[in-house]
N, C-alpha and C. Protein backbone atom coordinates (compact mmCIF):
# COMPACT_ATOMS: atom_id res chain seq x y z
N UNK A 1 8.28 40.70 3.90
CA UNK A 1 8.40 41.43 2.66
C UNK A 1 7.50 42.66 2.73
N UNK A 2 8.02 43.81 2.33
CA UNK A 2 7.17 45.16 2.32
C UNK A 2 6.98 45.47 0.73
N UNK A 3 5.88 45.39 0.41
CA UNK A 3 5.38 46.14 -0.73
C UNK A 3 5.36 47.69 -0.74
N UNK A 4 5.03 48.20 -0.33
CA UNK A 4 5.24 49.58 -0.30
C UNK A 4 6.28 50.29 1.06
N UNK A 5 6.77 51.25 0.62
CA UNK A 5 7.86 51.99 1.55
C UNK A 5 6.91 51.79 2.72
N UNK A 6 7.46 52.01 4.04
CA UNK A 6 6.72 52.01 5.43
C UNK A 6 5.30 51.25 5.34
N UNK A 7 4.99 50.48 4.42
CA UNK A 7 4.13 49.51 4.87
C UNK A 7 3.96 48.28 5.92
N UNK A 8 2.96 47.81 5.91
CA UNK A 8 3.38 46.27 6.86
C UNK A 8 4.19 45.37 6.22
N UNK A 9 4.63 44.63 7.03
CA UNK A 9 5.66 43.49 7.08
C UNK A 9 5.23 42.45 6.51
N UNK A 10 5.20 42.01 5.48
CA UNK A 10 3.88 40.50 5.32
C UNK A 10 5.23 39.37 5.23
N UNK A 11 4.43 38.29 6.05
CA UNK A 11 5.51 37.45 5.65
C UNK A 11 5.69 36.01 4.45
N UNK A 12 6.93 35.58 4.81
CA UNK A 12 6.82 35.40 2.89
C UNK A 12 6.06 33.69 3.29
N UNK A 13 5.59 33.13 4.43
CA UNK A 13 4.79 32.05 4.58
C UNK A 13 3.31 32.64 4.18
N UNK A 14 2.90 33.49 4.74
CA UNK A 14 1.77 34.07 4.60
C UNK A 14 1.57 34.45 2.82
N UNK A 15 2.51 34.61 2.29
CA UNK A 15 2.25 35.08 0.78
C UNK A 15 2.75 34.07 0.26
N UNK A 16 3.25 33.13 0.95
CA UNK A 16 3.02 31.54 -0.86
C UNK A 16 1.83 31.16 -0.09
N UNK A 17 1.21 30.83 1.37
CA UNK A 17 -0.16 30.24 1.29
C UNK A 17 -1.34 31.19 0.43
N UNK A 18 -0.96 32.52 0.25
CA UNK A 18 -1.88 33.11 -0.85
C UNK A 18 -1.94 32.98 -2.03
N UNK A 19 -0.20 32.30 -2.47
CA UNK A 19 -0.35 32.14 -4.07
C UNK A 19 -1.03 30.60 -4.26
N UNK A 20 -0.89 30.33 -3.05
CA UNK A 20 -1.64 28.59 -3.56
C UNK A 20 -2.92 28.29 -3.10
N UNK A 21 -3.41 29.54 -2.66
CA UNK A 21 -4.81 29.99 -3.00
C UNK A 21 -5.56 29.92 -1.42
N UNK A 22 -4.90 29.93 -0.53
CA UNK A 22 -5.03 29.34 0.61
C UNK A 22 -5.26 30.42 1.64
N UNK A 23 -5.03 31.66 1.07
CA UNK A 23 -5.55 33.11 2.02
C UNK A 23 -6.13 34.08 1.20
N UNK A 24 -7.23 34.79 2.11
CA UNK A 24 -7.82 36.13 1.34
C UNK A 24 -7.70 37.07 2.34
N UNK A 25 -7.34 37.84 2.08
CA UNK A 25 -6.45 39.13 2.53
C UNK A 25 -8.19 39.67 2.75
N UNK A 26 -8.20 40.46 3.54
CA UNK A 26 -8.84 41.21 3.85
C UNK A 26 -9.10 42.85 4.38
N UNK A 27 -9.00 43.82 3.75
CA UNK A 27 -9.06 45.07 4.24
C UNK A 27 -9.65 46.22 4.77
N UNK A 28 -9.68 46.19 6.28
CA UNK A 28 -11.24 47.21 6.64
C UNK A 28 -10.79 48.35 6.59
N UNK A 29 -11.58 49.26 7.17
CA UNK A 29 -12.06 50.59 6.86
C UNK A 29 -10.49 51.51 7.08
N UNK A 30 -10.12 50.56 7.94
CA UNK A 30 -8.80 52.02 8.17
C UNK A 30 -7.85 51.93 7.17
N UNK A 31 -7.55 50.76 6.41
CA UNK A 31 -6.66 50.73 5.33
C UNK A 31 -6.95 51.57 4.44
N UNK A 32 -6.29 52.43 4.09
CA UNK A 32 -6.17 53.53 2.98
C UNK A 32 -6.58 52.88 1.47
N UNK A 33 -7.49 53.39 0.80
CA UNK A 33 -7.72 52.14 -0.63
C UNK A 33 -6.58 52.86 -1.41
N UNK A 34 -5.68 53.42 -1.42
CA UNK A 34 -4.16 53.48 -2.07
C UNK A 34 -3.24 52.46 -1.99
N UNK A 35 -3.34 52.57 -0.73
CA UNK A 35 -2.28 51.48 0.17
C UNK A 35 -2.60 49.89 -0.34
N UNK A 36 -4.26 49.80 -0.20
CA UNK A 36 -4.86 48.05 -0.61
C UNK A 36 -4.53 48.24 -1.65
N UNK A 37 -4.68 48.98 -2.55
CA UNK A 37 -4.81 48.66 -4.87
C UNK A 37 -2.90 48.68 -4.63
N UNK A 38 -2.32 49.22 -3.62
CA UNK A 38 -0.67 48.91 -4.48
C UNK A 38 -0.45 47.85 -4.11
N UNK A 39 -0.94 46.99 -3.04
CA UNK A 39 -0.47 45.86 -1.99
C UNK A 39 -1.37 44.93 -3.29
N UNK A 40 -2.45 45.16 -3.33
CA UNK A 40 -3.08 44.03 -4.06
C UNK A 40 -2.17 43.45 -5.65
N UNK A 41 -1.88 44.69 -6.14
CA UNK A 41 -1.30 45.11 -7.53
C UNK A 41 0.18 44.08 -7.49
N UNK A 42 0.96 44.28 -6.12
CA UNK A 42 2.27 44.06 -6.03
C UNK A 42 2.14 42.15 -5.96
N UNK A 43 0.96 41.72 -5.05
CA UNK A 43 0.90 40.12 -4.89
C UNK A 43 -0.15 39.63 -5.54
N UNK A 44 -0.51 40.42 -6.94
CA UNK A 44 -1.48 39.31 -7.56
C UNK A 44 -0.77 39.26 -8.61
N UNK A 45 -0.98 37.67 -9.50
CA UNK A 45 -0.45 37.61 -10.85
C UNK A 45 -2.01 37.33 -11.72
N UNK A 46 -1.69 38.13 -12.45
CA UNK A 46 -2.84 38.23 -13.20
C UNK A 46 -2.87 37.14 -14.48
């Protein structure tokens, strides 16, 4: 699944073990903080 146009690929195992609380994403220095706040925005439920 791509959250943003030409983003990475995440896959959809990797994002239900995050909704069931089971991964923390992590983002270093080269990730654009645009790119993390839309990715974060798109797979969190608030």
């Amino acid at each position: 699944m791509q959250f943003v146009k030409g983003g990475p690929d995440i896959p959809e195992r990797l994002l239900q073990a995050h909704e069931d609380g089971g991964v923390i994403f992590f983002c270093g220095a080269a990730v654009p903080v645009s790119l993390a706040q839309q990715v974060c925005r798109a797979s969190t439920v608030w």
